[in-house]
Structures are given as C-alpha cells and as structure tokens.
N, C-alpha and C. Protein backbone atom coordinates (compact mmCIF):
# COMPACT_ATOMS: atom_id res chain seq x y z
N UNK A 1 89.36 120.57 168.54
CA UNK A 1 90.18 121.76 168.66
C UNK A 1 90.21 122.49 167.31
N UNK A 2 89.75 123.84 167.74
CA UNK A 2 90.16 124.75 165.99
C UNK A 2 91.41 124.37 165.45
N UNK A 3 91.36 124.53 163.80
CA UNK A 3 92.90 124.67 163.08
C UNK A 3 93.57 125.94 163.68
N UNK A 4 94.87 125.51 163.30
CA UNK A 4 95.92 126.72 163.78
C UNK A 4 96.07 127.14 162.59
N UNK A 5 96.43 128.36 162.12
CA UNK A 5 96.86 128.76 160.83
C UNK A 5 98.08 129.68 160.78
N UNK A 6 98.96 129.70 160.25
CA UNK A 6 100.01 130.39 159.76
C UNK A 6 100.28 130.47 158.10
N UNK A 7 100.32 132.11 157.84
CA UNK A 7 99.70 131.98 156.29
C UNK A 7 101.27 133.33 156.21
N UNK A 8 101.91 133.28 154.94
CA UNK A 8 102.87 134.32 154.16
C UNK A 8 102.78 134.27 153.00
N UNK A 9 102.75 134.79 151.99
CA UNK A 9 102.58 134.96 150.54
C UNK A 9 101.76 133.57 150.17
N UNK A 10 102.09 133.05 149.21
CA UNK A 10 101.20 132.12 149.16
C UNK A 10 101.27 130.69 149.82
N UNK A 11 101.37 130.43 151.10
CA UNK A 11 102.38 129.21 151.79
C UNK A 11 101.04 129.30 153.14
N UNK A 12 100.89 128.30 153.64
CA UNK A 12 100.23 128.44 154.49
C UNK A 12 100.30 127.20 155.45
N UNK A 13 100.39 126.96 156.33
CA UNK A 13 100.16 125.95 157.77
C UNK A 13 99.41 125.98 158.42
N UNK A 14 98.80 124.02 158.71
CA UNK A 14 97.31 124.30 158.99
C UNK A 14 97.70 123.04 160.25
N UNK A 15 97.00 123.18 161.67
CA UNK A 15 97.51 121.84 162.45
C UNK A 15 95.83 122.06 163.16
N UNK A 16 95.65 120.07 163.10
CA UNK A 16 94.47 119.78 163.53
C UNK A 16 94.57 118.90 164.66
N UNK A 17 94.39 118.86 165.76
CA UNK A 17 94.28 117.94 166.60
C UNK A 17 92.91 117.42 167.46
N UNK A 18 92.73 116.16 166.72
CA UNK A 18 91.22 115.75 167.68
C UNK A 18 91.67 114.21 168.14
N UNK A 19 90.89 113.29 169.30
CA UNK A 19 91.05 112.21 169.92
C UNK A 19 91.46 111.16 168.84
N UNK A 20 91.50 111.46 167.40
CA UNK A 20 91.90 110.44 166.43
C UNK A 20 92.94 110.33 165.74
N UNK A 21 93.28 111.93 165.47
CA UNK A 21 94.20 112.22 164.65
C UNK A 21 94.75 113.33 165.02
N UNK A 22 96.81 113.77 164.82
CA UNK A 22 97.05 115.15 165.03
C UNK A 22 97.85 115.40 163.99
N UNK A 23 97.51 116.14 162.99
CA UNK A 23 98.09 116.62 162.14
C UNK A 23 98.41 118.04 161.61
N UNK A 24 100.15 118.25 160.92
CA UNK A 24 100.78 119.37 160.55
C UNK A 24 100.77 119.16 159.04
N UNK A 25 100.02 120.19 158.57
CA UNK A 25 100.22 120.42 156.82
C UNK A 25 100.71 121.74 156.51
N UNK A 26 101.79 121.85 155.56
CA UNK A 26 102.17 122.82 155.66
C UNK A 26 102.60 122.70 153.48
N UNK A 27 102.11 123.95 153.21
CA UNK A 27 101.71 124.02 151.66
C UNK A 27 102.63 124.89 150.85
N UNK A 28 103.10 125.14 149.72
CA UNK A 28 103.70 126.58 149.04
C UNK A 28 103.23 126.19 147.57
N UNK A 29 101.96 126.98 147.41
CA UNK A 29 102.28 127.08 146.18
C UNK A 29 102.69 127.42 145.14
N UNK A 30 103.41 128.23 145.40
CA UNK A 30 104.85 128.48 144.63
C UNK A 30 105.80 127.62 144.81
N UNK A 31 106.15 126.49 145.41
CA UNK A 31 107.20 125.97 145.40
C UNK A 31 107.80 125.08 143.78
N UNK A 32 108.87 124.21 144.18
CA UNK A 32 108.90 123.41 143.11
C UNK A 32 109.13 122.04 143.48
N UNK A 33 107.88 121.25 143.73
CA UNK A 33 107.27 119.93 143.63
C UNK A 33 107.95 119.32 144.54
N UNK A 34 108.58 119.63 146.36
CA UNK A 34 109.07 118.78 146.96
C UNK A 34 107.86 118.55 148.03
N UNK A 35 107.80 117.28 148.12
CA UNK A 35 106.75 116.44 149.13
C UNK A 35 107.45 115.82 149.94
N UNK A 36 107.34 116.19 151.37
CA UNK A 36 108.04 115.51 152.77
C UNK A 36 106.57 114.38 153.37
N UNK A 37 106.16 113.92 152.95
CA UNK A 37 105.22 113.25 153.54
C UNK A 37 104.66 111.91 154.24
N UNK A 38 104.45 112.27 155.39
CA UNK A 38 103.94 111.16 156.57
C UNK A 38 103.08 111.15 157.20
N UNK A 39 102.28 110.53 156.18
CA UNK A 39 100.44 110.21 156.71
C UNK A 39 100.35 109.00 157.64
N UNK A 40 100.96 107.96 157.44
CA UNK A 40 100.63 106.93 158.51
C UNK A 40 100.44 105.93 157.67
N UNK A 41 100.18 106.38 156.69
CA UNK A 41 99.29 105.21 154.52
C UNK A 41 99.95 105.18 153.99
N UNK A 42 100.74 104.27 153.76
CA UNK A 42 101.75 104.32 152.93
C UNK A 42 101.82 104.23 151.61
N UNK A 43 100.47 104.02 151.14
CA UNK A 43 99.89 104.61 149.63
C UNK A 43 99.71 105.63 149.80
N UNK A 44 98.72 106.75 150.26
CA UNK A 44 98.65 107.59 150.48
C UNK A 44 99.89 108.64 150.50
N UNK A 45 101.14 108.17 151.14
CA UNK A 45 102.49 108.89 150.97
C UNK A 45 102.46 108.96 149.74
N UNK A 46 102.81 107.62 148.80
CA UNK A 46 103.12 107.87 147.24
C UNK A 46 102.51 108.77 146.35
N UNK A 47 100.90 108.46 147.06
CA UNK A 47 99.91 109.52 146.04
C UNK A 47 100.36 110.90 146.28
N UNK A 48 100.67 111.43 147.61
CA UNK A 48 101.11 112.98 147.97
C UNK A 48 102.15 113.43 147.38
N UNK A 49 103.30 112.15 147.60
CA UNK A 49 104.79 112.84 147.03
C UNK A 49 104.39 113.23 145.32
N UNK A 50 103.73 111.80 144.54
CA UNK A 50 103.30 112.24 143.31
C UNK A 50 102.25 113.39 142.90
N UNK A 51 101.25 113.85 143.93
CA UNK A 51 100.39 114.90 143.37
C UNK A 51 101.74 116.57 144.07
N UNK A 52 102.60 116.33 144.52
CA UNK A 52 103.47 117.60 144.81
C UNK A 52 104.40 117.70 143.67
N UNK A 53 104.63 116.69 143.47
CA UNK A 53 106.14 116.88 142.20
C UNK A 53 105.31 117.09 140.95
N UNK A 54 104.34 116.60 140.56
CA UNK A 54 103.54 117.07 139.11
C UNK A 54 102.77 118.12 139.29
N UNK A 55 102.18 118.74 140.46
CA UNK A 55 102.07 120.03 140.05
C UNK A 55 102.78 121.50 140.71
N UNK A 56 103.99 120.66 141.14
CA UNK A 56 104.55 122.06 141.52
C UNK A 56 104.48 122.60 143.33
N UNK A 57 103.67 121.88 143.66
CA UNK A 57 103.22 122.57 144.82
C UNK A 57 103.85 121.83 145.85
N UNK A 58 104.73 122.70 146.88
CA UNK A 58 105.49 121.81 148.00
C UNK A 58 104.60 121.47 149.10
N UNK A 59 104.35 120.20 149.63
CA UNK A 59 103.54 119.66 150.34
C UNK A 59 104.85 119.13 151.77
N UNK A 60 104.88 119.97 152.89
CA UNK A 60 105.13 118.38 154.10
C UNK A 60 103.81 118.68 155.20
N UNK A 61 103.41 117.11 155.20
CA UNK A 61 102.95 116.56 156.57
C UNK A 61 102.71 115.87 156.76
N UNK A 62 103.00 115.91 158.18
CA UNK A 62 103.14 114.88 159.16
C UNK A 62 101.86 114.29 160.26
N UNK A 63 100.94 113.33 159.98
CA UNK A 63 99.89 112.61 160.36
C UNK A 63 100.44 111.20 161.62
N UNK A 64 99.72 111.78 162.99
CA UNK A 64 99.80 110.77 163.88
C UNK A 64 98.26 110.39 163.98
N UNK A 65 97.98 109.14 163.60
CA UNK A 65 96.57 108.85 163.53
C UNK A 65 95.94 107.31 163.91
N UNK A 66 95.13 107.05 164.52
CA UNK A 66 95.12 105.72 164.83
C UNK A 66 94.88 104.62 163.46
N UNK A 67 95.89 104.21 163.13
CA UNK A 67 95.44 103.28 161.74
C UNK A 67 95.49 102.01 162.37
N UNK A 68 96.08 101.69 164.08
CA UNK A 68 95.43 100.45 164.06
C UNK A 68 94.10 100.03 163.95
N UNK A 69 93.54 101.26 164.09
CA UNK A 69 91.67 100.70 164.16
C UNK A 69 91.48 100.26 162.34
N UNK A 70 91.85 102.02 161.61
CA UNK A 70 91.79 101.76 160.39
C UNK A 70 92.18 102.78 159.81
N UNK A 71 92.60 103.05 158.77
CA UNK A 71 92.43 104.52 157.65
C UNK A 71 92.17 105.33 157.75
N UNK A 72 90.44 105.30 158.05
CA UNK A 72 89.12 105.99 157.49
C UNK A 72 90.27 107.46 158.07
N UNK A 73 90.04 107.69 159.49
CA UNK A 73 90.11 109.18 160.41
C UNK A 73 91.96 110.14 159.57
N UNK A 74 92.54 109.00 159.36
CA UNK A 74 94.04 109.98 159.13
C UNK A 74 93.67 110.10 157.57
N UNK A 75 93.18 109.24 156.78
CA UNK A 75 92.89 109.94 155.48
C UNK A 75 91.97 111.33 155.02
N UNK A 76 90.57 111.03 155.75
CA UNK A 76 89.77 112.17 155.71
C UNK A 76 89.98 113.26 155.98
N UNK A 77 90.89 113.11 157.74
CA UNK A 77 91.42 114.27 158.39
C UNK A 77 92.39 115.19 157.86
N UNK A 78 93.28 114.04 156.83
CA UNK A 78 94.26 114.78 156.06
C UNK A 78 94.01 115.55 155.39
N UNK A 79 92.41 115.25 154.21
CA UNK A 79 92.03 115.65 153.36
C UNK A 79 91.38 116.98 154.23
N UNK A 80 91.11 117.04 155.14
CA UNK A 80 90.43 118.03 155.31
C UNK A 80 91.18 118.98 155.46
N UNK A 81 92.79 119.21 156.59
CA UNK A 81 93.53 119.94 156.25
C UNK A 81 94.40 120.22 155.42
N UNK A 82 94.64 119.62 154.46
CA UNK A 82 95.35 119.80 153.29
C UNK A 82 94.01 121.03 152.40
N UNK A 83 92.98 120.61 152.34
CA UNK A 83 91.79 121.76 152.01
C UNK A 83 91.77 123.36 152.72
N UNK A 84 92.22 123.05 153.84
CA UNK A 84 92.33 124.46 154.29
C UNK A 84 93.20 124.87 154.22
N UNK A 85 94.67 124.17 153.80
CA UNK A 85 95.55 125.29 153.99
C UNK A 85 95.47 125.47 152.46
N UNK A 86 95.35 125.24 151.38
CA UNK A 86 95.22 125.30 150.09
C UNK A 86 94.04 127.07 150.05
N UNK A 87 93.25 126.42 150.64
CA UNK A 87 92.13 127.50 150.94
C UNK A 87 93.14 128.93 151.59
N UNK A 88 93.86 128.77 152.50
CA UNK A 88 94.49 129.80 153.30
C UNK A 88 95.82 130.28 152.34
N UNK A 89 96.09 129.57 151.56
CA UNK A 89 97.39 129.63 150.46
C UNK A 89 96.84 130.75 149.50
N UNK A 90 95.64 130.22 149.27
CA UNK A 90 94.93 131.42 148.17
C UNK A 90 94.49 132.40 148.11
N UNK A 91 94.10 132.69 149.80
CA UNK A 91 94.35 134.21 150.24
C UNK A 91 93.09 134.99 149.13
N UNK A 92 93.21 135.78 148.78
CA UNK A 92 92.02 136.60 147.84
C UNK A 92 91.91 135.92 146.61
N UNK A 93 92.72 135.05 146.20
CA UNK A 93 92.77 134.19 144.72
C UNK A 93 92.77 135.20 143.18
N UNK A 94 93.34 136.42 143.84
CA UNK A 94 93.41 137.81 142.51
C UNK A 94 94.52 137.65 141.84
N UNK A 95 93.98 137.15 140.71
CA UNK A 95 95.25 136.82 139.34
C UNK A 95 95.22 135.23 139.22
N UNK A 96 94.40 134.57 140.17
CA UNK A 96 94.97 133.07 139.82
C UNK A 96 93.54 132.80 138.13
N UNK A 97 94.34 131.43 137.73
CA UNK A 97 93.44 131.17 136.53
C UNK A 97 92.20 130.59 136.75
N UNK A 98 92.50 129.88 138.59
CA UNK A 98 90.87 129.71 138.76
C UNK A 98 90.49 128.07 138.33
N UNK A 99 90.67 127.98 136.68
CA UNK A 99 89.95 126.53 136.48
C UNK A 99 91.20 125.89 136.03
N UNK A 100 91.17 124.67 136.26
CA UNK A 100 92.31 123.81 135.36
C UNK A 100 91.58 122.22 135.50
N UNK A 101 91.77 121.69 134.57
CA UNK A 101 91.94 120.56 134.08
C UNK A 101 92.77 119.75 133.35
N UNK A 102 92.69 118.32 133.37
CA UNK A 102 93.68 117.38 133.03
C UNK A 102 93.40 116.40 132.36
N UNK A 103 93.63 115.46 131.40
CA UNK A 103 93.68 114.00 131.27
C UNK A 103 94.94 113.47 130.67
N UNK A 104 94.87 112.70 131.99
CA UNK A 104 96.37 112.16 132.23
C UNK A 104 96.11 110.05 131.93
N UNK A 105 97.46 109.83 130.79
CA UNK A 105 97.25 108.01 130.91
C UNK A 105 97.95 108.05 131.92
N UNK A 106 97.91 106.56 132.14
CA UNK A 106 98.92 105.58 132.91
C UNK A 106 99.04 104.93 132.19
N UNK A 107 99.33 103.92 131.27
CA UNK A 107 99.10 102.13 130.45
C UNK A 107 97.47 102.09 129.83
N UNK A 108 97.36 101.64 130.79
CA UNK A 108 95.84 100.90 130.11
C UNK A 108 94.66 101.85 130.45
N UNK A 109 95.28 103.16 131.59
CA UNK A 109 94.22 104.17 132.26
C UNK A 109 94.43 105.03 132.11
N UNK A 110 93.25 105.61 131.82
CA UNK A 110 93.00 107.45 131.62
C UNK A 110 92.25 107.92 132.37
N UNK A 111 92.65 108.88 133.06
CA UNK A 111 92.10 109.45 134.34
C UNK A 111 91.88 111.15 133.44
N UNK A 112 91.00 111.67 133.78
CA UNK A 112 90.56 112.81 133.79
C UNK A 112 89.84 114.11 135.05
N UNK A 113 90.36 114.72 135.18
CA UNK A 113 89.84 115.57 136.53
C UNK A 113 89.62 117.47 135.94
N UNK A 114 89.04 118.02 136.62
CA UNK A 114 88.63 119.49 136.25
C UNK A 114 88.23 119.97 137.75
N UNK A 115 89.17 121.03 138.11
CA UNK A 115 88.66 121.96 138.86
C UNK A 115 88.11 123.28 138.70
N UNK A 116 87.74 123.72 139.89
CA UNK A 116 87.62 125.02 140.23
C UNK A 116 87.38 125.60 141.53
N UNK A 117 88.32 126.52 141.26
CA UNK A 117 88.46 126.94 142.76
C UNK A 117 87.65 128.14 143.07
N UNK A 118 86.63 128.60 142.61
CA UNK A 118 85.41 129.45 142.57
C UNK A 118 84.87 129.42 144.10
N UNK A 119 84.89 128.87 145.29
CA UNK A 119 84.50 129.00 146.49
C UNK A 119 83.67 128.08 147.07
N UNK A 120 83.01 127.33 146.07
CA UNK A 120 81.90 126.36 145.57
C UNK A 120 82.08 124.73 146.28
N UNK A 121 81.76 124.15 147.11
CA UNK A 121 82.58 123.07 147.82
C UNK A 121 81.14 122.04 146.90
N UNK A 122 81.72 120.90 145.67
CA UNK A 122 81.30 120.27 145.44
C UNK A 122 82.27 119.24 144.55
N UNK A 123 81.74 118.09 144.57
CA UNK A 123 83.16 116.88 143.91
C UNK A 123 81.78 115.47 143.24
N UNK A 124 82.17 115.16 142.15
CA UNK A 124 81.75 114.48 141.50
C UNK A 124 82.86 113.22 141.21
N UNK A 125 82.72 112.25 141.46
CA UNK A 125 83.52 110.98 141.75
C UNK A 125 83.49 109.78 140.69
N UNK A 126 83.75 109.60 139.64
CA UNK A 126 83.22 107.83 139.10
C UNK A 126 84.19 106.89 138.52
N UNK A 127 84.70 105.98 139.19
CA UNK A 127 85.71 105.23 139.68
C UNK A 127 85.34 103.69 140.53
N UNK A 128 85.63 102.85 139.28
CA UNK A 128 85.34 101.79 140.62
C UNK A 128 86.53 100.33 140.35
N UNK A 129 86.88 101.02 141.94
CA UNK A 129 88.44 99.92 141.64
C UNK A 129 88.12 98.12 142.52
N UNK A 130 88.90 97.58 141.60
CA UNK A 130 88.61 95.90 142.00
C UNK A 130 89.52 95.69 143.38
N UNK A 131 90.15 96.02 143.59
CA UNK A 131 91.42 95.70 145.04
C UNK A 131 90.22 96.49 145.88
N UNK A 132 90.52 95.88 147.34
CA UNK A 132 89.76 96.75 148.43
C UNK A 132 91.05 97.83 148.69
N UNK A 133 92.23 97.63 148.80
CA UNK A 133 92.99 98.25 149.94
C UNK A 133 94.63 97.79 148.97
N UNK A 134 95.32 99.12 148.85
CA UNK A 134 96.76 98.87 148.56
C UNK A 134 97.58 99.85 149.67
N UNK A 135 98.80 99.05 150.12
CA UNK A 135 99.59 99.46 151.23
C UNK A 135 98.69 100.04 152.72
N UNK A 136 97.86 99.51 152.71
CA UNK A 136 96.76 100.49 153.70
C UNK A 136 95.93 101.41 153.77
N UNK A 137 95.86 101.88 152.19
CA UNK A 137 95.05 102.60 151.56
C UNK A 137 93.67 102.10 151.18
N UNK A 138 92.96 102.50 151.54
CA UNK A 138 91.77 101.49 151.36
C UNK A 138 90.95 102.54 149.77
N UNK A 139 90.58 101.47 149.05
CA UNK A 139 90.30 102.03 148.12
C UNK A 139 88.85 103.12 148.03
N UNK A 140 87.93 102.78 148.60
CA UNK A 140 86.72 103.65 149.01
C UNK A 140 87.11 104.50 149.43
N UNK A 141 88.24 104.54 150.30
CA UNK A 141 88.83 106.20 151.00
C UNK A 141 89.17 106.75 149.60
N UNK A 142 89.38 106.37 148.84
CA UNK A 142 89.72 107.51 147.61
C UNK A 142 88.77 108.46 147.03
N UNK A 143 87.69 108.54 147.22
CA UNK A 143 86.60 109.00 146.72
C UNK A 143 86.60 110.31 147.90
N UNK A 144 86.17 109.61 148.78
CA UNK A 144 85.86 110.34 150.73
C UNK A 144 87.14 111.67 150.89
N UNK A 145 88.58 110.80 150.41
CA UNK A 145 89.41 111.30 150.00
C UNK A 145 89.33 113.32 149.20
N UNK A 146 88.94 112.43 148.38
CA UNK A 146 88.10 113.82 147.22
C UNK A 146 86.81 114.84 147.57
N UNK A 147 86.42 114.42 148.57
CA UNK A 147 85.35 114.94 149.10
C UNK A 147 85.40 115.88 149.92
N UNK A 148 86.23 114.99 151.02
CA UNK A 148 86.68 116.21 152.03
C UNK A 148 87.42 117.31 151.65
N UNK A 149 88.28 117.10 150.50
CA UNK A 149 88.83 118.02 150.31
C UNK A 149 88.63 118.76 150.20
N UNK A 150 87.32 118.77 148.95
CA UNK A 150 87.26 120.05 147.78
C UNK A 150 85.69 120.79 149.15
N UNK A 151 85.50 120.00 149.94
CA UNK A 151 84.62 120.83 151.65
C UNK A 151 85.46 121.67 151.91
N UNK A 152 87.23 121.43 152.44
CA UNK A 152 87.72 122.94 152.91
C UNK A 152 88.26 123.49 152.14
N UNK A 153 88.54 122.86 150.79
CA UNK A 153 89.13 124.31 149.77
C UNK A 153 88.08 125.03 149.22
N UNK A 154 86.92 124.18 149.73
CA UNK A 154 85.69 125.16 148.53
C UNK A 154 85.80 125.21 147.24
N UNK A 155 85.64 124.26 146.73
CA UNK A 155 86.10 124.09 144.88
C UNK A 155 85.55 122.97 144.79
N UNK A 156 85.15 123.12 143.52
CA UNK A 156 84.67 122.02 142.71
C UNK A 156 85.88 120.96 141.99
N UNK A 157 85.58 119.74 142.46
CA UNK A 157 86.72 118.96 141.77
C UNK A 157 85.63 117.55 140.83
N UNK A 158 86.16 117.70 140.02
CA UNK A 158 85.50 116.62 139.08
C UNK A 158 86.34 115.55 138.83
N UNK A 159 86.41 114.19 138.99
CA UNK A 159 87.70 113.10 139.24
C UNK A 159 86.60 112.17 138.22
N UNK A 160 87.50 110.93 137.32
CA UNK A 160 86.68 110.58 136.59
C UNK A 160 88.02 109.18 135.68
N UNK A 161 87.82 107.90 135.93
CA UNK A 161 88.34 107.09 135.43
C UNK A 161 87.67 106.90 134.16
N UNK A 162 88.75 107.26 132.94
CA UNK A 162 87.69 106.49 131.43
C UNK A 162 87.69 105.54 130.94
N UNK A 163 89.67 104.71 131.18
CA UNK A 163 89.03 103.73 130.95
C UNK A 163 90.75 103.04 131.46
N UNK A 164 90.35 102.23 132.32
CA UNK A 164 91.62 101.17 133.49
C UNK A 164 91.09 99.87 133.83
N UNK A 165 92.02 99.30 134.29
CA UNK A 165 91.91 97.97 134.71
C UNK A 165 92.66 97.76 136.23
N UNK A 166 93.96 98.41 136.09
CA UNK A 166 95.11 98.16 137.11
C UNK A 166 94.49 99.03 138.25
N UNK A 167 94.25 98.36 139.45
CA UNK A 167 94.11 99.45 140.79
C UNK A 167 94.62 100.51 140.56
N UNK A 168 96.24 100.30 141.29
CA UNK A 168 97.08 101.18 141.26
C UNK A 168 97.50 102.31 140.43
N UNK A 169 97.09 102.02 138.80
CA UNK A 169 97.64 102.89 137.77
C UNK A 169 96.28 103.74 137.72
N UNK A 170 95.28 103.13 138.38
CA UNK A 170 93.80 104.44 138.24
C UNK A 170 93.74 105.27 139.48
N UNK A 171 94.12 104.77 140.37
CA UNK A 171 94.95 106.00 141.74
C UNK A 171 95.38 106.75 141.32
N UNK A 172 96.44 105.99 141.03
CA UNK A 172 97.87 107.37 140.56
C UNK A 172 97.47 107.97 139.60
N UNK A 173 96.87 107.89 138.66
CA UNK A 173 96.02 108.52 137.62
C UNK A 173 94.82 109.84 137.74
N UNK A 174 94.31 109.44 138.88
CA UNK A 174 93.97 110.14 139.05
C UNK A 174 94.34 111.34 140.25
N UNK A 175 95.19 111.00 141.11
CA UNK A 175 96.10 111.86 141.30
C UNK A 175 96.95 112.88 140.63
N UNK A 176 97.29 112.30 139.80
CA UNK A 176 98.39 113.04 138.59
C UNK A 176 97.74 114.27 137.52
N UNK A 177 96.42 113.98 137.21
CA UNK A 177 95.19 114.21 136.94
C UNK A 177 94.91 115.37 138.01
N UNK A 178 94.80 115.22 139.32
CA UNK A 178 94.82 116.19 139.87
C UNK A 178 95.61 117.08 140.09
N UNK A 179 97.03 116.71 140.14
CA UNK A 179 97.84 118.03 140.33
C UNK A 179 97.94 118.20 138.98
N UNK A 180 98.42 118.35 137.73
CA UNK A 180 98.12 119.07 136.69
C UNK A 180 96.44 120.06 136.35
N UNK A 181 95.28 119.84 137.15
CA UNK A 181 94.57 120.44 136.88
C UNK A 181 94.64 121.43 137.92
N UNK A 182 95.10 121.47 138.87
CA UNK A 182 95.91 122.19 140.17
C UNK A 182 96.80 123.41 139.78
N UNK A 183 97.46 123.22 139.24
CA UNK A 183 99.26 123.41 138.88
C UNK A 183 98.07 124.16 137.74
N UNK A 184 97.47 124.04 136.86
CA UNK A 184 96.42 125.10 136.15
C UNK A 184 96.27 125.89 137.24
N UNK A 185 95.29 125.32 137.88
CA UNK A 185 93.87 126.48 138.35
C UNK A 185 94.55 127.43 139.38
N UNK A 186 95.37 126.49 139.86
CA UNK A 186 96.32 128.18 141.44
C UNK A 186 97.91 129.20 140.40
N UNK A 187 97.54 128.93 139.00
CA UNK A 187 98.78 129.79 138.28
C UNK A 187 98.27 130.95 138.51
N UNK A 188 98.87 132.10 138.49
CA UNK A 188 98.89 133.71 138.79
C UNK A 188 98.67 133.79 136.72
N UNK A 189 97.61 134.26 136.65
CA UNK A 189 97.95 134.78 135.12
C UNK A 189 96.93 135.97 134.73
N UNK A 190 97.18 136.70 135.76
CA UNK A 190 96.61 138.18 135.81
C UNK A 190 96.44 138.80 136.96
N UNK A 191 95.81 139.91 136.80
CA UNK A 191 95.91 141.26 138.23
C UNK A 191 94.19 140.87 138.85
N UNK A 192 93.30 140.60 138.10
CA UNK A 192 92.02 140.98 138.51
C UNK A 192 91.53 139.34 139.39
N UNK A 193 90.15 139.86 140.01
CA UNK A 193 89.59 137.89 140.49
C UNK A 193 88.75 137.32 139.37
N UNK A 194 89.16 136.29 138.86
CA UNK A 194 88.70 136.11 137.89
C UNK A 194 87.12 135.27 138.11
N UNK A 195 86.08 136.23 138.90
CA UNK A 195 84.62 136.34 139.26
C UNK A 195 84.31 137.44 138.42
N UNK A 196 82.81 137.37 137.55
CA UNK A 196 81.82 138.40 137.70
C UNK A 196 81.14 138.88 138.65
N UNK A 197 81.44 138.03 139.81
CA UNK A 197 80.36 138.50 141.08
C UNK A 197 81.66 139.52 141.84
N UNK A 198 82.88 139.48 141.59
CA UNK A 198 83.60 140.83 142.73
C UNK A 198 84.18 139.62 143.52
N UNK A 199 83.95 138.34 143.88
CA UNK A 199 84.44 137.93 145.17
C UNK A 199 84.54 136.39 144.80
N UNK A 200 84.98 135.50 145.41
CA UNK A 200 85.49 134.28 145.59
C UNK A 200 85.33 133.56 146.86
C-alpha cells in the first residue's frame, strides 16, 4: 500500500501498511526533542527517544510489526518511513544548512557521523559490534537501519565507530552522533537552497 502523507510547515506524517508491518511516523522539525516511541524493539525505542531529545526533532511512532518471527521487517520498515517523512518535513529545503556533522564520546567510544541532505540516497557504514542482539535489537539491523533511511530521505549519511568496546555505548553513539549532525544539517540559516545546481 502507498504512504499516506500529511505535511504543514515543517512537520510531516507518513503511515505504511504492508502484510508485515503497519506503521504511523509522525516528525517536527522544529520541535523540542520529545520522542513518543513504539517500535515493537525495545532498543530501538531508546535509540529514537535518544536521537529526538539530542537533536531537537519531535519524533512519535507507533510500529505494529511481526517481531515474533524477528526484527528485520519493523526495523527497516521504520527506517524507511521515518526517511520519508524527514524527506516530506523538508519540503524545498530553502534556507536549511544542508550538511552537519558530529563526533560524539560515550566512555571508551567515539562515534562520528556526517550528513547531507543534498537529495543523494547513499550511507557508508563501519562498525563492528561483538553482542548479536540487545533488548531485541539485533545488531546487524543497525547498519540496514542506516541504509534504509538515508534511501527515503535521499541523503548521504556517513556513520563511523573510531574507537569502542561496549555494544551498547557504540549504538548510542552513534545515534547521538546522528542527531547532532541532524539538528546541523535541517537548521534554517538562510533564504536561498543551498545547491549550485537550483534544486535539491
């Protein structure tokens, strides 16, 4: 079934329903950092509530998805609409800054990430965690995670562990990592699109 979309200033709602998964994402990026979120992953919750409160951006949704089989479909699926409504949030993207980047510790981990939201759907990944799976989060979905995303926002996301040990603190790391390079790249800090080509 197509996404539904409902879009107002910069806020947008995106609902997907296929035989695996039915999900409501609903975005502001203008808000200030409240995350209502229920994926079904209960890592996955933590990572959302934490990538909404560090960069600003109000995130709720709500994911009915089969996780008795496994993960894989409510994580990807998420990622995919959370990409479009981000995509539908940005509307012409005239005045935003476009690129942002981050490097964020945890303890023993430094996570580093760089976007851009140029139109460009590509993600570069290098990360390799020792746990398979925390709270139901399976750790390989973190990557797949990143992938799908930056497919419906159309942006380049660059994610990049330099140097961890702890599962958990190179997740969240690089989460955190992401919304600060986020919370950059969707700021309003001018009138024009910041393309030489006219378009985005």
């Amino acid at each position: 079934m197509p996404e539904k979309l409902n879009i107002s200033a910069r806020r947008a709602t995106v609902t997907r329903t296929t035989k695996e998964t039915d999900i409501t994402a609903t975005i502001d990026l203008d808000g200030s950092g409240t995350g209502n979120i229920s994926s079904g992953v209960v890592f996955l919750d933590h990572m959302l509530t934490n990538f909404s409160r560090h960069s600003g951006i109000d995130i709720t949704l709500d994911c009915k998805g089969d996780t008795d089989v496994d993960d894989h479909h409510s994580v990807e699926d998420i990622a995919l609409v959370l990409g479009s409504a981000f995509l539908q949030a940005l509307g012409s993207k005239t005045g935003i800054q476009r690129y942002g980047w981050a490097m964020i510790p945890m303890d023993e981990t430094l996570a580093r990430c760089a976007v851009d939201l140029g139109g460009r759907s590509y993600c570069v990944f290098s990360a390799e965690f020792k746990r398979p799976a925390i709270l139901g989060f399976s750790t390989e979905m973190v990557e797949h995670f990143f992938l799908s995303l930056s497919r419906t926002m159309q942006a380049n996301i660059h994610l990049a562990i330099m140097e961890g040990k702890n599962t958990h603190h190179m997740i969240e790391a690089m989460f955190k990592a992401f919304a600060y390079a986020m919370k950059m790249a969707v700021a309003i800090t001018g009138k024009e699109l910041p393309s030489t080509k006219g378009t985005l």
